[in-house]
Protein backbone atom coordinates (compact mmCIF):
# COMPACT_ATOMS: atom_id res chain seq x y z
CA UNK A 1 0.00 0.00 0.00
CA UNK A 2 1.30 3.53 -0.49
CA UNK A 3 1.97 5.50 2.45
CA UNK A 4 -0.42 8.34 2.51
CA UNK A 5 1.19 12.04 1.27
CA UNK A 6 2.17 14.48 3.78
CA UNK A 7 -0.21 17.25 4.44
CA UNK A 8 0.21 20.41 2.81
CA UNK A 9 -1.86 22.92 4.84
CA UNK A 10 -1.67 23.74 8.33
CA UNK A 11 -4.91 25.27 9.11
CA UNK A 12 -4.41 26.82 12.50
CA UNK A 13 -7.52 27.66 14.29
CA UNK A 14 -6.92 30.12 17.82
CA UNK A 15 -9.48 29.67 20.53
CA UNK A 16 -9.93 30.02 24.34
CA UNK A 17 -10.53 27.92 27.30
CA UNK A 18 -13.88 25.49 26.37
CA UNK A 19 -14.65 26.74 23.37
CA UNK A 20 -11.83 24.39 21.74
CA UNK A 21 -14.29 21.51 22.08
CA UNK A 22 -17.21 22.93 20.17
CA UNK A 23 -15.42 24.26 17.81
CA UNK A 24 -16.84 22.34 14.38
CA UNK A 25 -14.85 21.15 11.39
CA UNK A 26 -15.03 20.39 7.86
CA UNK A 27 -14.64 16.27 7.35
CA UNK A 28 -11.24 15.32 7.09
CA UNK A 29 -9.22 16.35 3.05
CA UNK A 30 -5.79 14.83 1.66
CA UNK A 31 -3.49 17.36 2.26
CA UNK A 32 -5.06 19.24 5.24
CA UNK A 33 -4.32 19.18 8.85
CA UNK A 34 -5.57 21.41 11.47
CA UNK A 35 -3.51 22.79 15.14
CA UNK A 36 -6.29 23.88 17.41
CA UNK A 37 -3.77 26.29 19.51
CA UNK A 38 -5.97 26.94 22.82
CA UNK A 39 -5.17 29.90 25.34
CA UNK A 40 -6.16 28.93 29.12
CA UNK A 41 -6.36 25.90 27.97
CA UNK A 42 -8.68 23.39 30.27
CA UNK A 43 -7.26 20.16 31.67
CA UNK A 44 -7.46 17.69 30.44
CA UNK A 45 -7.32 18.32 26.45
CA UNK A 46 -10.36 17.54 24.19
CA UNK A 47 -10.03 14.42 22.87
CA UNK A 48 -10.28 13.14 19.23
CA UNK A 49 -9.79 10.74 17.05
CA UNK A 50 -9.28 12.15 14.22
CA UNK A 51 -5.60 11.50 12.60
CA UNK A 52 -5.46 14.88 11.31
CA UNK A 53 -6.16 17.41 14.43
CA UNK A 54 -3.56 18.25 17.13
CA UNK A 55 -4.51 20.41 20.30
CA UNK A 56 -1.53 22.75 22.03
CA UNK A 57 -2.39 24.02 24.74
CA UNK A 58 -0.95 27.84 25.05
CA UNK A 59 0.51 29.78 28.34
CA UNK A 60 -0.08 33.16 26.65
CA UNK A 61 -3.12 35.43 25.93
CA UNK A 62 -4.39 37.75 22.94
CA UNK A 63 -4.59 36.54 19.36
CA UNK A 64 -1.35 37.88 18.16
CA UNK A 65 0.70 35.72 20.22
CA UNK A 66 -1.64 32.17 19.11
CA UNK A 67 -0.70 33.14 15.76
CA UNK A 68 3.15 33.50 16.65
CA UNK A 69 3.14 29.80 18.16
CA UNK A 70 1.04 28.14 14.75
CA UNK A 71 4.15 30.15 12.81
CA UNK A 72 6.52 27.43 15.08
CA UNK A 73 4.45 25.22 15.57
CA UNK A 74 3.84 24.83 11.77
CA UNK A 75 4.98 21.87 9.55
CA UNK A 76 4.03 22.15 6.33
CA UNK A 77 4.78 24.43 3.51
CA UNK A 78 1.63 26.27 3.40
CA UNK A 79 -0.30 27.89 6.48
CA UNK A 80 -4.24 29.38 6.96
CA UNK A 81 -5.03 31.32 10.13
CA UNK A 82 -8.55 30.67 11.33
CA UNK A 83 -10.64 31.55 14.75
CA UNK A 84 -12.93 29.00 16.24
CA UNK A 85 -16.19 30.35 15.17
CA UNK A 86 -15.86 29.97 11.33
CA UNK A 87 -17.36 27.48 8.84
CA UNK A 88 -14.01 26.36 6.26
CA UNK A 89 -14.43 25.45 3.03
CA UNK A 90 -11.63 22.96 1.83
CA UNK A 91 -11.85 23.00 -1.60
CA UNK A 92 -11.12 26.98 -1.67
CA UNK A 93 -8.15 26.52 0.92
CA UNK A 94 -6.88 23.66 -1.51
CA UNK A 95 -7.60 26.35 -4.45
CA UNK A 96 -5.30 28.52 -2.21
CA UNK A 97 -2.48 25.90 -1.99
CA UNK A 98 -2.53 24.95 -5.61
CA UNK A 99 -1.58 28.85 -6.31
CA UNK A 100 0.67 28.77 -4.46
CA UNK A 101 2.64 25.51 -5.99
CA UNK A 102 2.20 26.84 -9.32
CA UNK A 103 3.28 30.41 -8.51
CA UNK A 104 7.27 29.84 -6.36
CA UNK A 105 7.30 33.82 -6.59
CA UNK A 106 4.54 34.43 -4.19
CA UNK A 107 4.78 34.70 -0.98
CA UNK A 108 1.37 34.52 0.02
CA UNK A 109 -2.29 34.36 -1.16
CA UNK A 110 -5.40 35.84 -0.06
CA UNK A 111 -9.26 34.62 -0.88
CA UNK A 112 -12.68 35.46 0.54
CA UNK A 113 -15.04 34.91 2.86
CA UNK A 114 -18.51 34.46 1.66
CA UNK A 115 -20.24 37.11 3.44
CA UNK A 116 -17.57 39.83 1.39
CA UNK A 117 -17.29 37.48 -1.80
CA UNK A 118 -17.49 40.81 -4.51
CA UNK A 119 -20.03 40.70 -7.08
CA UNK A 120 -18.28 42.56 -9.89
CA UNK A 121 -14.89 44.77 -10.30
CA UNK A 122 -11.43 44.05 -10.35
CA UNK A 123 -11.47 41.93 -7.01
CA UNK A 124 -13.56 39.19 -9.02
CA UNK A 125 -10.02 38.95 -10.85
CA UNK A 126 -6.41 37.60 -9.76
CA UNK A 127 -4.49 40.79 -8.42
CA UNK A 128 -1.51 41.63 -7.29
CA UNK A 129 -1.65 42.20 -3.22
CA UNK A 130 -0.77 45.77 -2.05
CA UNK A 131 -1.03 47.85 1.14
CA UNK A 132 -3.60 49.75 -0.63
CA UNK A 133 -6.10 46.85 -1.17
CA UNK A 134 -5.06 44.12 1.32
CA UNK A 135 -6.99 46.05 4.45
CA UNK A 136 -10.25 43.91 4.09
CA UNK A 137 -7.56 41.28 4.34
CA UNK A 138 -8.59 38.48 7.10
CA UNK A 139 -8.68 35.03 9.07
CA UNK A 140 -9.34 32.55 7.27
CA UNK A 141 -8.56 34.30 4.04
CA UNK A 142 -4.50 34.61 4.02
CA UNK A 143 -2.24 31.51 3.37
CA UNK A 144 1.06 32.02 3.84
CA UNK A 145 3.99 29.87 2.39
CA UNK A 146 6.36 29.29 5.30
CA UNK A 147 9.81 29.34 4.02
CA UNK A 148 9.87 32.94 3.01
CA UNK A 149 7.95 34.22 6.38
CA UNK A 150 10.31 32.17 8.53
CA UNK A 151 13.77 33.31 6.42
CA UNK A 152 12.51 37.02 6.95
CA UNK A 153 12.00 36.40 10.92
CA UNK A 154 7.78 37.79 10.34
CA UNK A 155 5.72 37.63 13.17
CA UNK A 156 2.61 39.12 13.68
CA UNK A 157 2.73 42.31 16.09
CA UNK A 158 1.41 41.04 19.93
CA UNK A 159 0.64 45.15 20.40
CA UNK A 160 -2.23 44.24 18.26
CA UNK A 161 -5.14 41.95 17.61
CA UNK A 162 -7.98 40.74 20.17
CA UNK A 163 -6.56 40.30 23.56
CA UNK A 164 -3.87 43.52 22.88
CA UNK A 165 -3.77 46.81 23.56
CA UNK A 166 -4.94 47.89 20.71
CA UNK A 167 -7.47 44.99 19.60
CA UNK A 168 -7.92 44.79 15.43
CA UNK A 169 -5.48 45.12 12.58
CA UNK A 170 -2.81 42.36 13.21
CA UNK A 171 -3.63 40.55 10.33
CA UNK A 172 -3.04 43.87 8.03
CA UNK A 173 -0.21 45.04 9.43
CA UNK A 174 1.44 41.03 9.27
CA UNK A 175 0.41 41.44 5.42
CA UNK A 176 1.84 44.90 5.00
CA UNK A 177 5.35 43.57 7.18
CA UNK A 178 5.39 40.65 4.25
CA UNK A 179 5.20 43.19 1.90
CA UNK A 180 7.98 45.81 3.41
CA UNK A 181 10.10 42.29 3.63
CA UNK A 182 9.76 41.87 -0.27
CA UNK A 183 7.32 39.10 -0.29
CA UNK A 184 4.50 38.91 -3.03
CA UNK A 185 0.88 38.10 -2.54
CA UNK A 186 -1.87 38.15 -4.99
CA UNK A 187 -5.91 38.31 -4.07
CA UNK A 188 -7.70 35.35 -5.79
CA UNK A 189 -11.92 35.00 -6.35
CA UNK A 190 -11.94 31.81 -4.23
CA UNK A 191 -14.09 31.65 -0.99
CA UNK A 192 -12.42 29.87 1.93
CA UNK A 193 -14.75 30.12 4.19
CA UNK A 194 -17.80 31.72 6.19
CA UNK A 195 -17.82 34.02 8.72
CA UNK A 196 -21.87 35.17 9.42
CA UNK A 197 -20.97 37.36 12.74
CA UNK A 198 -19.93 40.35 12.56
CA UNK A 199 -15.69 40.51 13.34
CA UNK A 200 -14.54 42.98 15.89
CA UNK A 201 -13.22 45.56 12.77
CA UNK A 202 -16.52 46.26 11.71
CA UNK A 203 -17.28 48.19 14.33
CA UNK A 204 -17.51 51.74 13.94
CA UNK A 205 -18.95 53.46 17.54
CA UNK A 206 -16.37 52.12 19.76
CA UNK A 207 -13.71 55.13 20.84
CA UNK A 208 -10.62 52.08 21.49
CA UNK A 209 -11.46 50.52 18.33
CA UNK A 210 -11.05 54.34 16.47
CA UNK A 211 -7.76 54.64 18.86
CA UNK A 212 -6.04 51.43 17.41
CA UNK A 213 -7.26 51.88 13.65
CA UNK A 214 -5.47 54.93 13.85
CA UNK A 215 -2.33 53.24 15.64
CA UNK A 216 -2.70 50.82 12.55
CA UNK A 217 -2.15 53.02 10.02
CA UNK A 218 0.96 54.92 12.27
CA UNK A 219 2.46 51.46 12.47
CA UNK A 220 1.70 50.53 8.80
CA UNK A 221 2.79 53.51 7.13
CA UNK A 222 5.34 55.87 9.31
CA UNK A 223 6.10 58.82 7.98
CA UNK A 224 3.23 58.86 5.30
CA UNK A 225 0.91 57.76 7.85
CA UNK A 226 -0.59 61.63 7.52
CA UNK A 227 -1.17 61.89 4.53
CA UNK A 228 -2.90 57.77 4.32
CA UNK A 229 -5.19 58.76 7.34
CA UNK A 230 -6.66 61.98 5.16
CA UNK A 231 -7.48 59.10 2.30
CA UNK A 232 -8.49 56.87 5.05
CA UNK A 233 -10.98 59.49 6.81
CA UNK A 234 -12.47 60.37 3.10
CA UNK A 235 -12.73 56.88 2.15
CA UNK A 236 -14.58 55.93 5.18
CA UNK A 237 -16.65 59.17 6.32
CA UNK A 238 -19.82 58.00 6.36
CA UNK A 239 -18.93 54.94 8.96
CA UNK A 240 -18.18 57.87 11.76
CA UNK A 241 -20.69 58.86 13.74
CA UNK A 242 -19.84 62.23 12.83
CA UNK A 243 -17.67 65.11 11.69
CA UNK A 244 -16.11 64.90 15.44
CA UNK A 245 -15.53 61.23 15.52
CA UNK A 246 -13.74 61.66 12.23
CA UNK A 247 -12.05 64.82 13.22
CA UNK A 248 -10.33 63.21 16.46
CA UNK A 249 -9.29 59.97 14.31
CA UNK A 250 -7.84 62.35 11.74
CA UNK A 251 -5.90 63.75 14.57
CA UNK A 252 -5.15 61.06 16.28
């Protein structure tokens, strides 16, 4: 008989205490494999039989740092970041890897959820990933291929991200760190998964949530971080509650 093929994918999924054991996943796929990386972890471990699931239990906290131990923790070429309340679709992560193997140049790829899937424009179309279009960027859209993150020393920033200080962006400012290292990504029309709730960066009314998009875009951008928050305050004016809330972002 021959021996089965290693797994490709790493899909690692971050979660918290109990909610590791309800989380629900797709059945098992040639080629997949999934780390379950759980924060205040209980004891014991869930249990399960399945060949291709691993639980580590974590002694840190925030989202930021889970992500940082699936990046060691990782053994395959290719790697998804996911949270514990999302429905994965396989055959688009597999549409993700299969990019990537017929692309070397890339460094990573990016699809969609189906709740944002676009209906018509460019997006519908391969394109090349930039800091201008990657912000909409998030788990369990980006698969990175290891070798190039780990040879440029990425990690993903532990100021930000749920658990942090300043609690969204970590996932844009990892992609915009790829970028500033010379890595390539590209946005593909291929759904990877569902995410019905709404995510913590859709929220518009919440002062610490304005505070750390703005620390985003300082951190993302440096110097030209000015003149990106004017754009960014235009582009997005009508999400403010109003002319003050946009006037103190601009500010900062």
């Amino acid at each position: 008989m021959t021996p089965a093929a290693p797994p490709q994918i790493t899909v690692a999924i971050a979660t918290l205490g109990t909610r590791a054991s309800q989380i629900s996943l797709p059945p098992p796929r040639p080629g997949l494999c999934y780390l379950v990386m759980i924060q205040r972890a209980p004891d014991p471990l869930p249990h399960s039989d399945r060949p291709d699931l691993t639980y580590i239990a974590l002694d840190s906290l925030g989202l930021s740092r889970s992500r940082n131990a699936a990046l060691d923790a990782c053994r395959t070429p290719y790697l998804v970041f996911a949270d514990d309340d999302m429905q994965l679709e396989t055959e688009g992560l597999c549409k993700l890897a299969q990019r990537l193997t017929e692309t070397p140049h890339l460094g990573f790829v990016a699809g969609w959820r189906h709740e944002r899937f676009p209906a018509s424009g460019a997006r519908t179309q391969p394109h090349r990933l930039r800091k201008s279009n990657a912000g909409r960027i998030c788990a369990p859209e980006l698969m990175v291929r290891m070798a190039p993150v780990r040879r440029a020393g990425l990690r993903f920033d532990p100021e930000f991200g749920v658990g942090a200080p300043y609690p969204v962006g970590e996932d844009y400012i990892f992609i915009c760190d790829m970028l500033d290292a010379g890595l390539q990504g590209e946005g593909l029309p291929i759904v990877t998964g569902s995410h019905p709730a709404a995510s913590t960066g859709e929220h518009w009314d919440d002062a610490q949530l304005l505070k750390a998009r703005r620390r985003v875009l300082s951190r993302c951008f440096g110097a030209t971080a000015g003149l990106i928050t004017t754009a960014y305050v235009f582009r997005h004016r009508k999400r403010f509650a109003g002319w003050k809330d946009a006037w103190r972002f601009w500010i900062g």
